[in-house]
C-alpha atoms as a PDB file:
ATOM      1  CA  UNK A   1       0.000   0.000   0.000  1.00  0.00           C
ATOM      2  CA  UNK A   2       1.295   3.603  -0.688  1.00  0.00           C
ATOM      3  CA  UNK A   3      -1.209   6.291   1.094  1.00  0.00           C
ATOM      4  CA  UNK A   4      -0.820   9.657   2.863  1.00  0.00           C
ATOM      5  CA  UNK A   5      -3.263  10.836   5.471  1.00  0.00           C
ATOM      6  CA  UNK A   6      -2.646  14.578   5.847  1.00  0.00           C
ATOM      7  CA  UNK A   7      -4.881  18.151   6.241  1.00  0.00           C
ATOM      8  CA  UNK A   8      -4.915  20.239   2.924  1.00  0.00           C
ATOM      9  CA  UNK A   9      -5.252  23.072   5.471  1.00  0.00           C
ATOM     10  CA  UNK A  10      -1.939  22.382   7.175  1.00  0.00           C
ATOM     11  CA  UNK A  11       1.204  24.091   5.741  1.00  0.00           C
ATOM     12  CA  UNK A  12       3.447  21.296   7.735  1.00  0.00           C
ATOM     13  CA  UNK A  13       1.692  18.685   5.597  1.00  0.00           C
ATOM     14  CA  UNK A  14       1.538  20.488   2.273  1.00  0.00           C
ATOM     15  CA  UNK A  15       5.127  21.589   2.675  1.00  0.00           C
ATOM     16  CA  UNK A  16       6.273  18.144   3.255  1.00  0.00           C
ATOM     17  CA  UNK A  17       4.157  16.378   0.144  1.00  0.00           C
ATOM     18  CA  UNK A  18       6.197  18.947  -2.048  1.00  0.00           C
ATOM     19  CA  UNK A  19       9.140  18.050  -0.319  1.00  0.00           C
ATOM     20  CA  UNK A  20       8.788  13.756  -1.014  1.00  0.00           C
ATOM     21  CA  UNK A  21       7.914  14.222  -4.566  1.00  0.00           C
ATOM     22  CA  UNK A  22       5.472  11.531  -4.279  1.00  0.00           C
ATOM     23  CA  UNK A  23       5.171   8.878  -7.431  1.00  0.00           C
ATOM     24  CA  UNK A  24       1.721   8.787  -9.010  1.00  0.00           C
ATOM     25  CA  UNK A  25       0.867   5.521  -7.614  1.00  0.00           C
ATOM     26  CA  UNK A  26       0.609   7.312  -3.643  1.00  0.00           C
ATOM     27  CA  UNK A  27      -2.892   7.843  -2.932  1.00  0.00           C
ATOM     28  CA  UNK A  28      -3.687  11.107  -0.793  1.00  0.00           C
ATOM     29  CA  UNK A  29      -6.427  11.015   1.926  1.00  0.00           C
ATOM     30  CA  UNK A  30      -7.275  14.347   3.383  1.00  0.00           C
ATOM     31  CA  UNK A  31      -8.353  13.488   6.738  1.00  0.00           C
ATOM     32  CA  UNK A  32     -10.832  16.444   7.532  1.00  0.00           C
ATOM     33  CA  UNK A  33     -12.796  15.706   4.529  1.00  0.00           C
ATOM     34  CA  UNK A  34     -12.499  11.750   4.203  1.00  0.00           C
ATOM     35  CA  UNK A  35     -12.629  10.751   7.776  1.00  0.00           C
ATOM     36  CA  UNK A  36     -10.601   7.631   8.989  1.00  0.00           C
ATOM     37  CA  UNK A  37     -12.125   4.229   8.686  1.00  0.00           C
ATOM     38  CA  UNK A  38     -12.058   1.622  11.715  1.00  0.00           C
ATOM     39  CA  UNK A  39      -9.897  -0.372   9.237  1.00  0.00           C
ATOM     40  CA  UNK A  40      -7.306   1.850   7.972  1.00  0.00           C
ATOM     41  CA  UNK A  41      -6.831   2.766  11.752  1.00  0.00           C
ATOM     42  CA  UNK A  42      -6.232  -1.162  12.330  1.00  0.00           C
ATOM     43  CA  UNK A  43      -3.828  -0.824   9.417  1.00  0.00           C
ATOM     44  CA  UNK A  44      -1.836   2.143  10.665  1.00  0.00           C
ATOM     45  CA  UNK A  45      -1.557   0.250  14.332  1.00  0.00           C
ATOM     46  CA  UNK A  46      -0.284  -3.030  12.562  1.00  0.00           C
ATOM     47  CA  UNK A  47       2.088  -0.472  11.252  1.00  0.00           C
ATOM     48  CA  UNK A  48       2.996   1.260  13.769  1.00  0.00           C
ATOM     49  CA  UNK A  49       2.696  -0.908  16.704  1.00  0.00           C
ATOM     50  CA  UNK A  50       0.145   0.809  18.945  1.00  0.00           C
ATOM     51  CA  UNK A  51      -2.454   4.068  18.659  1.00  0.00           C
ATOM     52  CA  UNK A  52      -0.522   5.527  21.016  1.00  0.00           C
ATOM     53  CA  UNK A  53       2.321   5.993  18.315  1.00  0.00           C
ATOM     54  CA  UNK A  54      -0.160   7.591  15.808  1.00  0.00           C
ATOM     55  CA  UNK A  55      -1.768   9.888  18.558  1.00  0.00           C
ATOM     56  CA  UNK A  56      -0.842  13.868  18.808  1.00  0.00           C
ATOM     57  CA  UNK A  57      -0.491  15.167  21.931  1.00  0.00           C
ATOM     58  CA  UNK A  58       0.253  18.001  20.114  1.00  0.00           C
ATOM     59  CA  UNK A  59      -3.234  18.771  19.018  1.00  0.00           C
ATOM     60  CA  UNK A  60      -5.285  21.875  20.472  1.00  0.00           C
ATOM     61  CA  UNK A  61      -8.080  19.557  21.667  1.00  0.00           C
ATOM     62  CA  UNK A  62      -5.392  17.586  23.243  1.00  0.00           C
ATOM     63  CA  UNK A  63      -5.220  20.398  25.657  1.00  0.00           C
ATOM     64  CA  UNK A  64      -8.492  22.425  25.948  1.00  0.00           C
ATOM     65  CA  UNK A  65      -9.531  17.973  26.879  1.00  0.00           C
ATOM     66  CA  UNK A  66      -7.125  17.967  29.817  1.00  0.00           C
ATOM     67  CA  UNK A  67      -6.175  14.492  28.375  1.00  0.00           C
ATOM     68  CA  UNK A  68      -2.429  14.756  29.327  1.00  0.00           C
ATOM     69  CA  UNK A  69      -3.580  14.693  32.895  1.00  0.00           C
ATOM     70  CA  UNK A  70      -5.628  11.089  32.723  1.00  0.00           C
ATOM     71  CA  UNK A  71      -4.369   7.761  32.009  1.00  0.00           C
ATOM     72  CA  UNK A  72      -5.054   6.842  28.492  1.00  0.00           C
ATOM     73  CA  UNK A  73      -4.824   3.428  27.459  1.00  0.00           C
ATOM     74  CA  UNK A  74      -4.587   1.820  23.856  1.00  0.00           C
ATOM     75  CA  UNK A  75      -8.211   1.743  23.649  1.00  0.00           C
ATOM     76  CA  UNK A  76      -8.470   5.437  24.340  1.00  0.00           C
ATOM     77  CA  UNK A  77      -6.423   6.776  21.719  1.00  0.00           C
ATOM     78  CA  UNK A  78      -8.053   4.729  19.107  1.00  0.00           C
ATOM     79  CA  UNK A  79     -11.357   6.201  20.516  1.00  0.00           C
ATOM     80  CA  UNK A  80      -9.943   9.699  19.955  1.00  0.00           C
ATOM     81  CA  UNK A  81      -7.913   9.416  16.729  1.00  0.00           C
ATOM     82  CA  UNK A  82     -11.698   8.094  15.194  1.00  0.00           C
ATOM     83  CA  UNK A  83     -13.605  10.734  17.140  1.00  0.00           C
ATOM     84  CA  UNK A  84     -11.535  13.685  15.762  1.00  0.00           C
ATOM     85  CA  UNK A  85      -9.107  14.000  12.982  1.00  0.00           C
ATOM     86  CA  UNK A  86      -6.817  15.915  14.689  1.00  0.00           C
ATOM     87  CA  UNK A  87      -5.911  13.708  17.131  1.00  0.00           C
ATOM     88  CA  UNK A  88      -4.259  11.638  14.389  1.00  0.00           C
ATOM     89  CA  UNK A  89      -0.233  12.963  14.325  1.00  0.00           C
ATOM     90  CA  UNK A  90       0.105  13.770  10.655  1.00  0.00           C
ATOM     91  CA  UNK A  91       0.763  13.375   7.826  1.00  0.00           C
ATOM     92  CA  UNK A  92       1.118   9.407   8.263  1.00  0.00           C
ATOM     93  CA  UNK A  93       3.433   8.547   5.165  1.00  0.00           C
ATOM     94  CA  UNK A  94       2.540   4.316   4.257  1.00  0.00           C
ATOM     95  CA  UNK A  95       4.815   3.116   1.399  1.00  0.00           C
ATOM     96  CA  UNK A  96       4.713   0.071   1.704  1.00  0.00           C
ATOM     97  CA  UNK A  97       5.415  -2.420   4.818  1.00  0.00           C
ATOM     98  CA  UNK A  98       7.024   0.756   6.104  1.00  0.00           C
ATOM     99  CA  UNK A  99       5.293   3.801   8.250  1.00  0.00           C
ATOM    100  CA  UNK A 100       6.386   7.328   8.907  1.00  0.00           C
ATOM    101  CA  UNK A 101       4.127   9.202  11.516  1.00  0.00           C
ATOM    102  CA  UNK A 102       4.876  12.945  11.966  1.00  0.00           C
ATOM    103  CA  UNK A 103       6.681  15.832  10.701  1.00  0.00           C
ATOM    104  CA  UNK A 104       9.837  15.680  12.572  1.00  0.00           C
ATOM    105  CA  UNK A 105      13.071  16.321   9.920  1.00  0.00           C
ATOM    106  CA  UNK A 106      14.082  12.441  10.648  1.00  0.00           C
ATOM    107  CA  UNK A 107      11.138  10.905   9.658  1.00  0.00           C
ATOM    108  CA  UNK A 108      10.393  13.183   6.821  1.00  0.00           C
ATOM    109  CA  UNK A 109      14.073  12.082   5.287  1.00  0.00           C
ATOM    110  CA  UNK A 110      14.007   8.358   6.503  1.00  0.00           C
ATOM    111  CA  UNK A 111      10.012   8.462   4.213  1.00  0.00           C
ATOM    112  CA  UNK A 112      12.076  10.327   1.336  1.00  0.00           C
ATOM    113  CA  UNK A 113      14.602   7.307   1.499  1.00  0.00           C
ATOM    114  CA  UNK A 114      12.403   4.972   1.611  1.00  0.00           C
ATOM    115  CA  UNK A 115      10.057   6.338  -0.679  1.00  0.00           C
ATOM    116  CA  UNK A 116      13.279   7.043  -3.655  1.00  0.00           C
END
């Protein structure tokens, strides 16, 4: 599989889809407008190893919740990452058997290395 969740809206995720240079055979998912399935969040965790991995605790709701202050468990962050797209850390880069979550520089380059 070769798929990109991002936001349109966000200049991170825009900026970094320039950046990879994507081959025509990556299909792009804006999350906002095409919400995230039960399955291709079962997909992404197979991926990535847990929701926790996936989940922002960057996000604003993150914080106006007061979630960093309870105990979330597995089944908690899958509840929130379907709930509200923005609780998904994005873009989610899939080429592949491989997964890059986030926008940090290192897994932007190790998705352009794996992706060229």
């Amino acid at each position: 599989m070769k798929k990109v969740y991002y936001l349109k809206t966000c200049s991170t995720c825009v900026r970094i889809l320039k950046e990879l240079n994507l081959p025509s055979e990556f299909v792009l998912q804006d999350i906002k407008t095409e919400a995230i399935t039960v399955k291709q969040l079962k997909e992404m965790k197979a991926l990535a190893g847990s929701y926790e991995a996936l989940f922002s605790k960057r996000s604003k709701l993150y914080k106006e919740m007061d979630l960093k202050n309870q105990k979330l468990e597995e089944r908690d962050y899958k509840h929130y990452i379907l709930e509200h797209y923005t609780f998904l850390s994005r873009p989610v880069i899939i080429a592949d058997e491989n997964i890059f979550i986030g926008n940090s520089k290192s897994v932007v380059e190790a998705a352009k290395a794996a992706i060229n």
